[in-house]
PDB file of N, CA and C in Angstrom:
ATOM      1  N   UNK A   1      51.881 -72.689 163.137  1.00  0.00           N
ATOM      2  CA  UNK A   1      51.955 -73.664 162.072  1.00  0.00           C
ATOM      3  C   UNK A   1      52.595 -74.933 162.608  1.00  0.00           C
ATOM      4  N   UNK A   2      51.772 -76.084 161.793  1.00  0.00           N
ATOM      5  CA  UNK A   2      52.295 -77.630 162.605  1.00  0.00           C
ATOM      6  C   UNK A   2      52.705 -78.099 161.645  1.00  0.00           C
ATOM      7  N   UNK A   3      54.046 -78.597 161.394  1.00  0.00           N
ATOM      8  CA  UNK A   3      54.485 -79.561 160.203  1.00  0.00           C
ATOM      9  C   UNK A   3      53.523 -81.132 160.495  1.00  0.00           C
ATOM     10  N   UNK A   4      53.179 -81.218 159.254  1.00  0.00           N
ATOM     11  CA  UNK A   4      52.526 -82.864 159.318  1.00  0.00           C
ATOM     12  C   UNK A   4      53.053 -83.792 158.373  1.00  0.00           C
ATOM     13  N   UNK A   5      54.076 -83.612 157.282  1.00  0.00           N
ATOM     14  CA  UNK A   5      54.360 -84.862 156.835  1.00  0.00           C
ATOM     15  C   UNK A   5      55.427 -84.384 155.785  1.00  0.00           C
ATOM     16  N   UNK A   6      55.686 -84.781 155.269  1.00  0.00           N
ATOM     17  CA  UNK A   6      57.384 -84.689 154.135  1.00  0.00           C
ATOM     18  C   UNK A   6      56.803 -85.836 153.037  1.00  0.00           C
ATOM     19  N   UNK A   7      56.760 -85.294 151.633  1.00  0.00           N
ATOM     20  CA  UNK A   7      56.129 -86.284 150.616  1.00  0.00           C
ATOM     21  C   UNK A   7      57.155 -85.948 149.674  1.00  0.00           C
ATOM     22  N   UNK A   8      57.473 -87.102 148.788  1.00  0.00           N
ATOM     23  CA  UNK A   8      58.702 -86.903 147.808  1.00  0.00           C
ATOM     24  C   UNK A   8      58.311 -87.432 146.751  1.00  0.00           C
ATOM     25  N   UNK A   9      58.879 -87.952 145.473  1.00  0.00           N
ATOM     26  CA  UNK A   9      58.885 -88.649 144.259  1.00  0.00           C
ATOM     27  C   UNK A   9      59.090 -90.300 144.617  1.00  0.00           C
ATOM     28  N   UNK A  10      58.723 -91.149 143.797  1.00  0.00           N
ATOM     29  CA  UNK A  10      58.756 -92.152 144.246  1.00  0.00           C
ATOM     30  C   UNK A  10      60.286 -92.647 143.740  1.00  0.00           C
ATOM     31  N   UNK A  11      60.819 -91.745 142.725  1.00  0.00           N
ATOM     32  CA  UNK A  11      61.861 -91.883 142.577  1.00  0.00           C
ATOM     33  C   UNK A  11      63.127 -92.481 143.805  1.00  0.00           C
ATOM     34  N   UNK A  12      62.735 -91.778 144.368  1.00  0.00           N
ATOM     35  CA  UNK A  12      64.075 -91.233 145.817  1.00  0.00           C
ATOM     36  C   UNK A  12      64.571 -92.415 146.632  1.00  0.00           C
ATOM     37  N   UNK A  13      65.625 -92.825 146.770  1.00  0.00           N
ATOM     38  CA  UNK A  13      66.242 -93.913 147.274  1.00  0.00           C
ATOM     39  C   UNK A  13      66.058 -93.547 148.831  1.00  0.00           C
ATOM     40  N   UNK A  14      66.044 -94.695 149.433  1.00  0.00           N
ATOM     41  CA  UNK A  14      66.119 -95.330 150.848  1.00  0.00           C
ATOM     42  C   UNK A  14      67.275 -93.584 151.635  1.00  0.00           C
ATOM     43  N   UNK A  15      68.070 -93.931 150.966  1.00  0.00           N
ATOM     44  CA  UNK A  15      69.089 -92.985 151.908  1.00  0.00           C
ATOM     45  C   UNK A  15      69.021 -91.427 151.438  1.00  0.00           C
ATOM     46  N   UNK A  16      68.390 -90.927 150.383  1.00  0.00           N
ATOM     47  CA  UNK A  16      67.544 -89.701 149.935  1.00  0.00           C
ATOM     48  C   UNK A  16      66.446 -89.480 150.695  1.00  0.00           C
ATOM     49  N   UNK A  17      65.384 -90.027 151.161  1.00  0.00           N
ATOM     50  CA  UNK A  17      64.511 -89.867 151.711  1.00  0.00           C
ATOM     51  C   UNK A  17      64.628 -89.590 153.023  1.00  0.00           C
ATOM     52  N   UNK A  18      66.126 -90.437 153.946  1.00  0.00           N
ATOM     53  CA  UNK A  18      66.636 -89.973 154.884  1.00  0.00           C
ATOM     54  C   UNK A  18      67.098 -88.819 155.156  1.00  0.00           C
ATOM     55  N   UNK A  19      67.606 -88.273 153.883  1.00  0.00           N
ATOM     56  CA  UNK A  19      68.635 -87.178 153.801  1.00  0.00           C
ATOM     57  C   UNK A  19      67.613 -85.622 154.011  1.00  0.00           C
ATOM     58  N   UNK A  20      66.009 -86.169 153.355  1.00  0.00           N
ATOM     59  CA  UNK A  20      65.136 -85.554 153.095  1.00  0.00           C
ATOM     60  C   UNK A  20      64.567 -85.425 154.656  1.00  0.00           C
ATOM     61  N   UNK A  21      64.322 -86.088 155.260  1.00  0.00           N
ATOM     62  CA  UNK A  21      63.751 -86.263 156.666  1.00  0.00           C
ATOM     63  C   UNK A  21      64.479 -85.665 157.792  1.00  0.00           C
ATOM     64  N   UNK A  22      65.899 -85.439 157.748  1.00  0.00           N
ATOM     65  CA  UNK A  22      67.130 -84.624 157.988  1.00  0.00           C
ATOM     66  C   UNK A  22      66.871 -83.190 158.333  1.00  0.00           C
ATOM     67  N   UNK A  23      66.303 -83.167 156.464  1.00  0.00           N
ATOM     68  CA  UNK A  23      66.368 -81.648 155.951  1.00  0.00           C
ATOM     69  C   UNK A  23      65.310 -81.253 156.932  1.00  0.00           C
ATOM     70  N   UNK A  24      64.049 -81.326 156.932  1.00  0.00           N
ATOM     71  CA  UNK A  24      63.057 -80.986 157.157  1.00  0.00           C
ATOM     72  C   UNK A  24      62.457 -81.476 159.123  1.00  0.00           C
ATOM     73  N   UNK A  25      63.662 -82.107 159.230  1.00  0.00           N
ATOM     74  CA  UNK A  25      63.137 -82.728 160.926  1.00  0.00           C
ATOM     75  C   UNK A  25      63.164 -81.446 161.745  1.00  0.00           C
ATOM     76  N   UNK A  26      61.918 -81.341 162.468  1.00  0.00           N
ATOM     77  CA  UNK A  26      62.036 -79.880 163.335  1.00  0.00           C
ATOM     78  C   UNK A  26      61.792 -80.902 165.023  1.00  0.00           C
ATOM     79  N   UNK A  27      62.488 -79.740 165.518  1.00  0.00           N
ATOM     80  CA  UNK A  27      62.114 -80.093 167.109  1.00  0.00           C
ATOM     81  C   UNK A  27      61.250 -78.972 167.851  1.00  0.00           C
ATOM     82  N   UNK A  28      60.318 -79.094 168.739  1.00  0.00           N
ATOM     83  CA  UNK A  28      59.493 -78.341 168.903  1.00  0.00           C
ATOM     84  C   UNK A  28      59.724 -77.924 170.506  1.00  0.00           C
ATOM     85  N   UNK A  29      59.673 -76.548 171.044  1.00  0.00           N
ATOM     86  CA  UNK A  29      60.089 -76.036 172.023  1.00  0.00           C
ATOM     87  C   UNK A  29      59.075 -74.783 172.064  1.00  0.00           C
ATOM     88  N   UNK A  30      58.836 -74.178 173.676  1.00  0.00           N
ATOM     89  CA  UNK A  30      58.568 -73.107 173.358  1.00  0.00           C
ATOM     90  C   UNK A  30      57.284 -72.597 173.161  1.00  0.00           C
ATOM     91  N   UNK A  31      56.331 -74.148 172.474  1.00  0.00           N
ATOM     92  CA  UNK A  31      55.214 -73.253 171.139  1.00  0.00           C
ATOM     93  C   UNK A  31      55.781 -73.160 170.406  1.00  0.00           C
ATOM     94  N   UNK A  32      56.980 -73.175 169.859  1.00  0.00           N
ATOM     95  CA  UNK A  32      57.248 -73.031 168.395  1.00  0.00           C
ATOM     96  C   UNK A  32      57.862 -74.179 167.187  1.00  0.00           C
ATOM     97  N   UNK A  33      58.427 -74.707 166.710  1.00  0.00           N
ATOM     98  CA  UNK A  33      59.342 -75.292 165.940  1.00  0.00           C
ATOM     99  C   UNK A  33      60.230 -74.835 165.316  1.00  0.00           C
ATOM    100  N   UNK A  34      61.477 -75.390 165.508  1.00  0.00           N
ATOM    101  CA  UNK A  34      62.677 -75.091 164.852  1.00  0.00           C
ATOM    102  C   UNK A  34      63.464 -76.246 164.153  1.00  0.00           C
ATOM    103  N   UNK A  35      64.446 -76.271 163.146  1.00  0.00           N
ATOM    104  CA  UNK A  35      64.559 -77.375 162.474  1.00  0.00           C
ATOM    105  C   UNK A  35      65.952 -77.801 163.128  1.00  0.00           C
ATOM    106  N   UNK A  36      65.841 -79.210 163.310  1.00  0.00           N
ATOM    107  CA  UNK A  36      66.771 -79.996 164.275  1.00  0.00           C
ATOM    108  C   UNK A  36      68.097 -79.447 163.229  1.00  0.00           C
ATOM    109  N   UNK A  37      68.613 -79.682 162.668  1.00  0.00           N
ATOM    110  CA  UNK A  37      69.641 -79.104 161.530  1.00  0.00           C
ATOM    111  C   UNK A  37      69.982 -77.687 160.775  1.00  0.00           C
ATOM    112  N   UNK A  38      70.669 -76.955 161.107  1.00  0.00           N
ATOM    113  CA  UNK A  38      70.685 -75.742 160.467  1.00  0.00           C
ATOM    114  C   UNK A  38      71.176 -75.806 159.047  1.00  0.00           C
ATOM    115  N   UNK A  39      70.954 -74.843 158.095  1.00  0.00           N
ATOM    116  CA  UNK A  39      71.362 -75.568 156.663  1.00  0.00           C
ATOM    117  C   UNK A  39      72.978 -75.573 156.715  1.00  0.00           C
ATOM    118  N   UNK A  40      73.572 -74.750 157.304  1.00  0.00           N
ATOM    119  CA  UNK A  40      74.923 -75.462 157.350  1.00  0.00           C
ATOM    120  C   UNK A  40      75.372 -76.857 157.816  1.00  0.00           C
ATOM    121  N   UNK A  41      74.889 -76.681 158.971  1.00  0.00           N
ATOM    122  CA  UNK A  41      74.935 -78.412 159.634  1.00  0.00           C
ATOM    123  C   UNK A  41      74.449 -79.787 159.064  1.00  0.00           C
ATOM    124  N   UNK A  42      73.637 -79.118 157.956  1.00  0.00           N
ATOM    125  CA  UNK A  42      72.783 -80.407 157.383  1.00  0.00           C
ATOM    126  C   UNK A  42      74.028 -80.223 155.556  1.00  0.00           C
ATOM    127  N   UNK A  43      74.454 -79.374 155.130  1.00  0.00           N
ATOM    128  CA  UNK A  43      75.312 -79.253 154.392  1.00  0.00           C
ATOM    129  C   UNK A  43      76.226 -80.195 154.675  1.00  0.00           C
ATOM    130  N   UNK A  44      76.581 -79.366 156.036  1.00  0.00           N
ATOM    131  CA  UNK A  44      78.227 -80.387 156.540  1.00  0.00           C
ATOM    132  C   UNK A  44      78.062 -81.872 156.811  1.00  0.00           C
ATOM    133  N   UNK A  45      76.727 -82.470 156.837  1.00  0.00           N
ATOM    134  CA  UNK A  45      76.859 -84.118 157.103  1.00  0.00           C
ATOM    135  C   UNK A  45      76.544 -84.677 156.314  1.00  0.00           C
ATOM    136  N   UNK A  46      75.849 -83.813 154.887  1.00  0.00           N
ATOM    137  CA  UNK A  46      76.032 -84.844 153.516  1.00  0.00           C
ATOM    138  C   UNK A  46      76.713 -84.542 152.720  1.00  0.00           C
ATOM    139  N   UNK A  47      77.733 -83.322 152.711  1.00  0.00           N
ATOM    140  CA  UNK A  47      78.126 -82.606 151.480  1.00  0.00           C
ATOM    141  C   UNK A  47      79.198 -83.763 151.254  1.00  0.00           C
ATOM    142  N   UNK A  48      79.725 -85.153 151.610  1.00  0.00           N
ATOM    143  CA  UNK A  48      80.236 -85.731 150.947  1.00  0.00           C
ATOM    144  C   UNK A  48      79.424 -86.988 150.604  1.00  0.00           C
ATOM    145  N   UNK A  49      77.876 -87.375 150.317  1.00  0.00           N
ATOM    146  CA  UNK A  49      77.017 -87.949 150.131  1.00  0.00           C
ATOM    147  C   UNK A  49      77.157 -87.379 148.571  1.00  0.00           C
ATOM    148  N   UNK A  50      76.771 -88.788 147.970  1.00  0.00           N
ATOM    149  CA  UNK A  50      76.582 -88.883 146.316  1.00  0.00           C
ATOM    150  C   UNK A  50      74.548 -88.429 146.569  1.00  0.00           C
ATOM    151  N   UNK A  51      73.978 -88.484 147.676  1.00  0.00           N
ATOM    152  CA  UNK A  51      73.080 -87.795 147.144  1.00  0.00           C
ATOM    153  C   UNK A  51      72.677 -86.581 147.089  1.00  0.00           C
ATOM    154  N   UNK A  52      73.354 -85.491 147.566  1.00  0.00           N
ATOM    155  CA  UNK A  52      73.363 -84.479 148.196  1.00  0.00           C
ATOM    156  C   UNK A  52      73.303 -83.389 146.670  1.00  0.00           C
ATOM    157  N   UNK A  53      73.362 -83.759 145.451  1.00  0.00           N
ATOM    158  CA  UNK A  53      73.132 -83.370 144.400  1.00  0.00           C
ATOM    159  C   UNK A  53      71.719 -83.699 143.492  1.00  0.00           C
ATOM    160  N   UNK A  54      71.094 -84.561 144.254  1.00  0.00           N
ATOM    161  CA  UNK A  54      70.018 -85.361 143.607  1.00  0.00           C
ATOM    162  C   UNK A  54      68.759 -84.367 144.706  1.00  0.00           C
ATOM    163  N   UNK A  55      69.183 -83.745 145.929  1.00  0.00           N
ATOM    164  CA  UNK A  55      68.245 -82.929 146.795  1.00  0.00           C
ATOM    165  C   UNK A  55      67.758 -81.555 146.039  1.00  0.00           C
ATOM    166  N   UNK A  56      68.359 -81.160 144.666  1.00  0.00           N
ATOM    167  CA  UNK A  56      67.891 -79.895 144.049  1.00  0.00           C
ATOM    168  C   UNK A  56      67.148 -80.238 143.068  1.00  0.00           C
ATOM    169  N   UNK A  57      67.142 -81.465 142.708  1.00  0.00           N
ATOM    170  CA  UNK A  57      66.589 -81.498 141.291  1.00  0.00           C
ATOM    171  C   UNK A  57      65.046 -82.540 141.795  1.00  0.00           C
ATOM    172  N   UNK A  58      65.617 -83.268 143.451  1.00  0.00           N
ATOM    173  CA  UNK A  58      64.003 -84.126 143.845  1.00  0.00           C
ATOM    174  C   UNK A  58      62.732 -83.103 144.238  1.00  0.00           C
ATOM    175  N   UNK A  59      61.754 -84.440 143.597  1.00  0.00           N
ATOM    176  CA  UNK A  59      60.419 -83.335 143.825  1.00  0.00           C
ATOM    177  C   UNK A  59      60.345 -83.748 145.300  1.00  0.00           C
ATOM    178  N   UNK A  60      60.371 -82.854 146.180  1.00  0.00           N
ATOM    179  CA  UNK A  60      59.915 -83.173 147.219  1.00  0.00           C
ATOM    180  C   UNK A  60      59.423 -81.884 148.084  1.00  0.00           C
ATOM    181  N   UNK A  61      58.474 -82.098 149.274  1.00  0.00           N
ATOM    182  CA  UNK A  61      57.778 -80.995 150.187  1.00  0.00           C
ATOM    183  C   UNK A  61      57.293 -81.366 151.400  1.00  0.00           C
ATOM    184  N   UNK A  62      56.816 -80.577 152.045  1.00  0.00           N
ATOM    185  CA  UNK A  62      56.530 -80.497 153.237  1.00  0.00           C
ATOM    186  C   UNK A  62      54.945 -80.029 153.484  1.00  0.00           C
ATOM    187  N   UNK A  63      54.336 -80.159 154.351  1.00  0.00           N
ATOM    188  CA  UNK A  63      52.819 -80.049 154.489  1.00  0.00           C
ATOM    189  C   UNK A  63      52.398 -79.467 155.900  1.00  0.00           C
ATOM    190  N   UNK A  64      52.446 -78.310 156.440  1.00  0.00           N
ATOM    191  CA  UNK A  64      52.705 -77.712 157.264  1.00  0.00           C
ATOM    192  C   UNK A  64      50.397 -77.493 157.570  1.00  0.00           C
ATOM    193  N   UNK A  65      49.994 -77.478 158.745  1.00  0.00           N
ATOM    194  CA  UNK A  65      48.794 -76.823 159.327  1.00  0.00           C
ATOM    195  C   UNK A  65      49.022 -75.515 159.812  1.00  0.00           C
ATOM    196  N   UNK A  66      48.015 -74.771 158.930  1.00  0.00           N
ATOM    197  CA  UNK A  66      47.903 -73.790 159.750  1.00  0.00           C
ATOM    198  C   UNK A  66      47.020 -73.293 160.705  1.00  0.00           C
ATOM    199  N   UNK A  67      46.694 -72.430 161.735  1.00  0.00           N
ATOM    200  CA  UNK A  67      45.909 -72.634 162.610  1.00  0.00           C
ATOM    201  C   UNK A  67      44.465 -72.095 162.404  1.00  0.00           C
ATOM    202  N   UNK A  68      44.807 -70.646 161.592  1.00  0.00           N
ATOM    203  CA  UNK A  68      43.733 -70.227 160.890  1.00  0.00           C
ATOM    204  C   UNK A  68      44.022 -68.928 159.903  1.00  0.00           C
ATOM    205  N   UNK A  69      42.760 -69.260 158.839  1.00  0.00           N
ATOM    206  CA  UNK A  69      43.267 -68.205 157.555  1.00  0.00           C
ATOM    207  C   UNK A  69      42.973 -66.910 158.022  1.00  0.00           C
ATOM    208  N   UNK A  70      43.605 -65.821 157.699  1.00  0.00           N
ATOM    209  CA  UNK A  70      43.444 -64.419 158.338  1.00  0.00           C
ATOM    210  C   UNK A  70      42.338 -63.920 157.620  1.00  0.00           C
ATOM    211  N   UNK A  71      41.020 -64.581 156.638  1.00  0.00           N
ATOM    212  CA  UNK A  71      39.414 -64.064 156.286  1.00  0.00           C
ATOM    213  C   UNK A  71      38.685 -65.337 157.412  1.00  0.00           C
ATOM    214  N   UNK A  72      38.841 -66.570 156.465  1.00  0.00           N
ATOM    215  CA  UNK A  72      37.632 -67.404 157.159  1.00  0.00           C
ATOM    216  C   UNK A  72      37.752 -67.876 158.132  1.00  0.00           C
ATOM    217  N   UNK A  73      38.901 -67.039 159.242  1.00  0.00           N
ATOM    218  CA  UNK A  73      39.174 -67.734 160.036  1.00  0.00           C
ATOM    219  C   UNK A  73      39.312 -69.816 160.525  1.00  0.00           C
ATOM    220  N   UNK A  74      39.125 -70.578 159.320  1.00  0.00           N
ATOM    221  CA  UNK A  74      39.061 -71.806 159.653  1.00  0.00           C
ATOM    222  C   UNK A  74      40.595 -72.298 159.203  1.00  0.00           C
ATOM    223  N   UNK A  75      41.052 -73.534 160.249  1.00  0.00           N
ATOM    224  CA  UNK A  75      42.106 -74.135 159.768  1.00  0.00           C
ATOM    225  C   UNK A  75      42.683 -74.260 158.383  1.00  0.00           C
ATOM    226  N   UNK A  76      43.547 -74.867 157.849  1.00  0.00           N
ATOM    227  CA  UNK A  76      43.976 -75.389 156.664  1.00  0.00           C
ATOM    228  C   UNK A  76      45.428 -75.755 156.100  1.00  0.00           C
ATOM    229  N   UNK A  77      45.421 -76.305 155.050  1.00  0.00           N
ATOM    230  CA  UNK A  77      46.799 -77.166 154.791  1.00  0.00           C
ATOM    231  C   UNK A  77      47.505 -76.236 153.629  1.00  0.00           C
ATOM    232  N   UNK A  78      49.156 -75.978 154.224  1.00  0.00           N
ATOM    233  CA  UNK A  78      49.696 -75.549 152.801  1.00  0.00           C
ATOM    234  C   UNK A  78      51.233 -75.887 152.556  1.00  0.00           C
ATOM    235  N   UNK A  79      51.259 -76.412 151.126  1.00  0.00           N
ATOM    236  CA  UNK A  79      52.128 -77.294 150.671  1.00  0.00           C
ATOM    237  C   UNK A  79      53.596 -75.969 150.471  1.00  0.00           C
ATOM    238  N   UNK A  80      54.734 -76.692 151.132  1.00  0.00           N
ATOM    239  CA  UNK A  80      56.176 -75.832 151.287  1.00  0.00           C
ATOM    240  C   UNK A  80      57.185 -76.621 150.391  1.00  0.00           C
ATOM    241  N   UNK A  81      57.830 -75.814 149.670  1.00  0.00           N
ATOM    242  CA  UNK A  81      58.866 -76.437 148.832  1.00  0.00           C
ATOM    243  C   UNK A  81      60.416 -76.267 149.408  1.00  0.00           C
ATOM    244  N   UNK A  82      60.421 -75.693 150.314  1.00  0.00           N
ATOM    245  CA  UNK A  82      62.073 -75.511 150.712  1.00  0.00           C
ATOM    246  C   UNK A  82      62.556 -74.200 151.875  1.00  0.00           C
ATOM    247  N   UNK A  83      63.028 -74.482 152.319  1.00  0.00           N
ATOM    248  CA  UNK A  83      63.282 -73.462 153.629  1.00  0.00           C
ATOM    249  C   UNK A  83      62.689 -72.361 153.435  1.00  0.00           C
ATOM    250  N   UNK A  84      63.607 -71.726 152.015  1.00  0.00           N
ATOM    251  CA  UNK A  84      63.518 -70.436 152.115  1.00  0.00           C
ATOM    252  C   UNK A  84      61.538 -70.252 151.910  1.00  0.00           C
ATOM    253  N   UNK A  85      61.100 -70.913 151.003  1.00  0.00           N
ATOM    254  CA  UNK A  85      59.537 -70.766 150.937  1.00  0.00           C
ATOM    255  C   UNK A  85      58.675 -70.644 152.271  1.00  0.00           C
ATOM    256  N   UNK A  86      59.446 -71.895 153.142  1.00  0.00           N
ATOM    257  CA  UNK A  86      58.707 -71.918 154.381  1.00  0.00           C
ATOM    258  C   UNK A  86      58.933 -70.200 155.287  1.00  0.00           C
ATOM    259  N   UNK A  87      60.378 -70.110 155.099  1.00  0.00           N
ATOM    260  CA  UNK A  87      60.382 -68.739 156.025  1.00  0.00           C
ATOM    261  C   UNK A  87      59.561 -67.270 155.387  1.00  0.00           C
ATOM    262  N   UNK A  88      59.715 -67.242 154.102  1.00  0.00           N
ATOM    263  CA  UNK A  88      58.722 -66.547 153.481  1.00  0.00           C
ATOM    264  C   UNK A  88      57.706 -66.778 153.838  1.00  0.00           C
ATOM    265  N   UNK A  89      56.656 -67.764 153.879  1.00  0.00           N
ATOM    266  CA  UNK A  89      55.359 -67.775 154.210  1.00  0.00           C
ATOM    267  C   UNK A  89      55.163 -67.389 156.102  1.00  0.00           C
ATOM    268  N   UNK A  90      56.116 -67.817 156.529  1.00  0.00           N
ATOM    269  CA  UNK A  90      56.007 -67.356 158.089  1.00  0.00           C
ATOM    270  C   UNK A  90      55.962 -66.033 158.272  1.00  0.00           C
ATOM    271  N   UNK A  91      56.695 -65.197 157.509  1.00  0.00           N
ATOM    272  CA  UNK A  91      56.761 -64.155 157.602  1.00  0.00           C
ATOM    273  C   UNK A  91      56.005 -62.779 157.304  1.00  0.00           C
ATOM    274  N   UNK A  92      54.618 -63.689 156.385  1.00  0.00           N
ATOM    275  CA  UNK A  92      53.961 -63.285 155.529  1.00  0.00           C
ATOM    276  C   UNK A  92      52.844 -62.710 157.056  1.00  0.00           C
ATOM    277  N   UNK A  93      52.276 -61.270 156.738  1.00  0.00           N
ATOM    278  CA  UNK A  93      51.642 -61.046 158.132  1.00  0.00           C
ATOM    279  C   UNK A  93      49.609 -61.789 157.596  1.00  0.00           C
ATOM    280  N   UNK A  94      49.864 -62.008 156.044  1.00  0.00           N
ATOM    281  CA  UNK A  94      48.367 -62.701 156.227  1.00  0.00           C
ATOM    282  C   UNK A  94      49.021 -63.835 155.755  1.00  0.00           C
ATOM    283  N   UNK A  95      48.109 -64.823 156.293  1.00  0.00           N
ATOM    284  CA  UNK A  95      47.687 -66.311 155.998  1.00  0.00           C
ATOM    285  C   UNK A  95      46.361 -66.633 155.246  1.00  0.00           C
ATOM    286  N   UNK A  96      45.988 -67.261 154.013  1.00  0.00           N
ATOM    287  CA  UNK A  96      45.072 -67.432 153.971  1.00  0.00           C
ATOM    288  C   UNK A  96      44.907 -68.545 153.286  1.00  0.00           C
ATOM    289  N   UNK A  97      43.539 -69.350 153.508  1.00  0.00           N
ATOM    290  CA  UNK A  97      43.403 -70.479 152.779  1.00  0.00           C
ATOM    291  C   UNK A  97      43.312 -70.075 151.200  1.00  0.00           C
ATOM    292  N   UNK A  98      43.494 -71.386 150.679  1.00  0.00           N
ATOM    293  CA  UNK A  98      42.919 -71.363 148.624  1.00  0.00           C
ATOM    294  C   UNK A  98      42.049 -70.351 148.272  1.00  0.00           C
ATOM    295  N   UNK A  99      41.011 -70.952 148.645  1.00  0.00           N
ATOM    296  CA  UNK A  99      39.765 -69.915 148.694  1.00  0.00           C
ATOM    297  C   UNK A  99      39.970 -68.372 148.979  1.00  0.00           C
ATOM    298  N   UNK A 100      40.383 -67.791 149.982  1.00  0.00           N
ATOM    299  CA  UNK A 100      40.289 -66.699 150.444  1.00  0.00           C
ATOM    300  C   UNK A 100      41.363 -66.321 149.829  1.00  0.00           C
ATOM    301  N   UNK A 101      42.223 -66.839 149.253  1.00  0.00           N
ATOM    302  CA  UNK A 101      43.488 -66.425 148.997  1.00  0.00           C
ATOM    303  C   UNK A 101      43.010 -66.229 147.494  1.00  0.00           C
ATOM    304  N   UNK A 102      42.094 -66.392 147.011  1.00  0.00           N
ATOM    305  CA  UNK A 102      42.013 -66.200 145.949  1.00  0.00           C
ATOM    306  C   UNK A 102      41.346 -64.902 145.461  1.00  0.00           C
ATOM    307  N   UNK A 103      40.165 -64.857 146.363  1.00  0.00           N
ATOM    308  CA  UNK A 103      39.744 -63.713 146.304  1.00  0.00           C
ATOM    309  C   UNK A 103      40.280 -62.555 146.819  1.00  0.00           C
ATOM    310  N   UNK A 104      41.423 -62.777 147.421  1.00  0.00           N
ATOM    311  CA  UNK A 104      42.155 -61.502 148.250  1.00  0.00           C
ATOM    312  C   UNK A 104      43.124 -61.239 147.124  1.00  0.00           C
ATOM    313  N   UNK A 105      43.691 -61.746 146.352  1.00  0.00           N
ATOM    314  CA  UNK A 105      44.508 -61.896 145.286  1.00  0.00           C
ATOM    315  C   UNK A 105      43.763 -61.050 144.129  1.00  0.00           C
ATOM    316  N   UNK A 106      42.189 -61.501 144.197  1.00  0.00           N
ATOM    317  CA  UNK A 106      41.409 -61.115 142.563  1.00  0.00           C
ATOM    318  C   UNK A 106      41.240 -59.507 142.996  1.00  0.00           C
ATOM    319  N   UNK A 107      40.567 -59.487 144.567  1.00  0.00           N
ATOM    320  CA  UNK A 107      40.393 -57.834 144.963  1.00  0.00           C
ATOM    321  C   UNK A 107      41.238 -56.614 144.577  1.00  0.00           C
ATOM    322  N   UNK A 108      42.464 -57.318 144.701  1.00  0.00           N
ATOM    323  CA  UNK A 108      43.580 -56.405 144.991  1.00  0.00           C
ATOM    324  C   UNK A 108      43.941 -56.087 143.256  1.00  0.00           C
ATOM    325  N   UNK A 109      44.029 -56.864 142.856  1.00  0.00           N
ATOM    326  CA  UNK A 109      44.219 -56.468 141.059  1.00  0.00           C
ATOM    327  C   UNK A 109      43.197 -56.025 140.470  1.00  0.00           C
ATOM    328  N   UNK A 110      42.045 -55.862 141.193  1.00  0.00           N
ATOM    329  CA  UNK A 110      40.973 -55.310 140.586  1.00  0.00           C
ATOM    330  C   UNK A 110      40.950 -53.343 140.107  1.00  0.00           C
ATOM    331  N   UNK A 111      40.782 -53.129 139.221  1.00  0.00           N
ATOM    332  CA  UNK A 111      40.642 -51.623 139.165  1.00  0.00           C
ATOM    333  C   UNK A 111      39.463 -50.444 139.452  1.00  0.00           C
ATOM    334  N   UNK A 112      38.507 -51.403 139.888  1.00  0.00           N
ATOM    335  CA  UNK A 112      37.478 -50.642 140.166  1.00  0.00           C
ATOM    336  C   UNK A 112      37.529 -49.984 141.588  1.00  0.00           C
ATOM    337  N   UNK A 113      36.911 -48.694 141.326  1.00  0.00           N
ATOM    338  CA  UNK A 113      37.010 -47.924 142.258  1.00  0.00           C
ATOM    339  C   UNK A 113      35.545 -47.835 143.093  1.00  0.00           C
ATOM    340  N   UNK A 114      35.282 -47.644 144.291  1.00  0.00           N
ATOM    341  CA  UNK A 114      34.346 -47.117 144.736  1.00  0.00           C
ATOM    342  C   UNK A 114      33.834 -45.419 144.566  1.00  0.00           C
ATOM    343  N   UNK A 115      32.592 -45.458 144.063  1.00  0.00           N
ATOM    344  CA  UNK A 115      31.535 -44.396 143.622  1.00  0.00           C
ATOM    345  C   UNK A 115      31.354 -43.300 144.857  1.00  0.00           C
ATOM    346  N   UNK A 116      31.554 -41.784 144.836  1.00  0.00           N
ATOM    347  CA  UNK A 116      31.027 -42.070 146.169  1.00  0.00           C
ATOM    348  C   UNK A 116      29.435 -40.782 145.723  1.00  0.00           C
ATOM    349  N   UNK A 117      28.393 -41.142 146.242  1.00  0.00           N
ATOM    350  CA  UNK A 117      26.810 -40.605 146.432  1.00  0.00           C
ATOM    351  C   UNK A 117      27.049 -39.131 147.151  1.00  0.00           C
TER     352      UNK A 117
END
């Protein structure tokens, strides 16, 4: 997965959007990405920032590529709301796009059984 962009409310002041870019700045090593700030470390350099209370209630996210969905095998984009979401979805052993994700979703709640001849 490739982070591609950080989108917020238009609300969000000059030094929120920084604070936001902070949150979410990864450095990349390895093949992998990791986020330049650990949430403590990123705690400890705004927790005396007047905006650092305005970061729970802003709409804001992240837009991560993935490389490919675990049906249609083709690329695709999926929208992250906050660490913990992002590490949840990493962790998740399928990936799948909208589409496939939908029907893998409808399959599975389905109650029909196979017949057997």
């Amino acid at each position: 997965m490739k982070q591609l962009g950080i989108l917020s409310n238009s609300n969000a002041t000059k030094e929120e959007k920084k604070m936001l870019a902070d949150y979410w700045e990864v450095i990349k090593g390895n093949g992998s990405e990791t986020f330049l700030f650990s949430d403590s470390e990123f705690f400890n350099k705004y927790n005396t920032e007047n905006h650092f209370s305005n970061l729970r209630v802003m709409e804001a996210f992240t837009i991560y590529q993935v490389k490919q969905c675990s049906v249609c095998l083709k690329p695709f984009k999926v929208v992250i709301n906050d660490r913990a979401h992002l590490k949840s979805y990493m962790q998740s052993t399928n990936k799948c796009c909208r589409v496939c994700g939908h029907f893998d979703s409808f399959s599975k709640k389905s109650n029909t059984k196979t017949l057997e001849i």
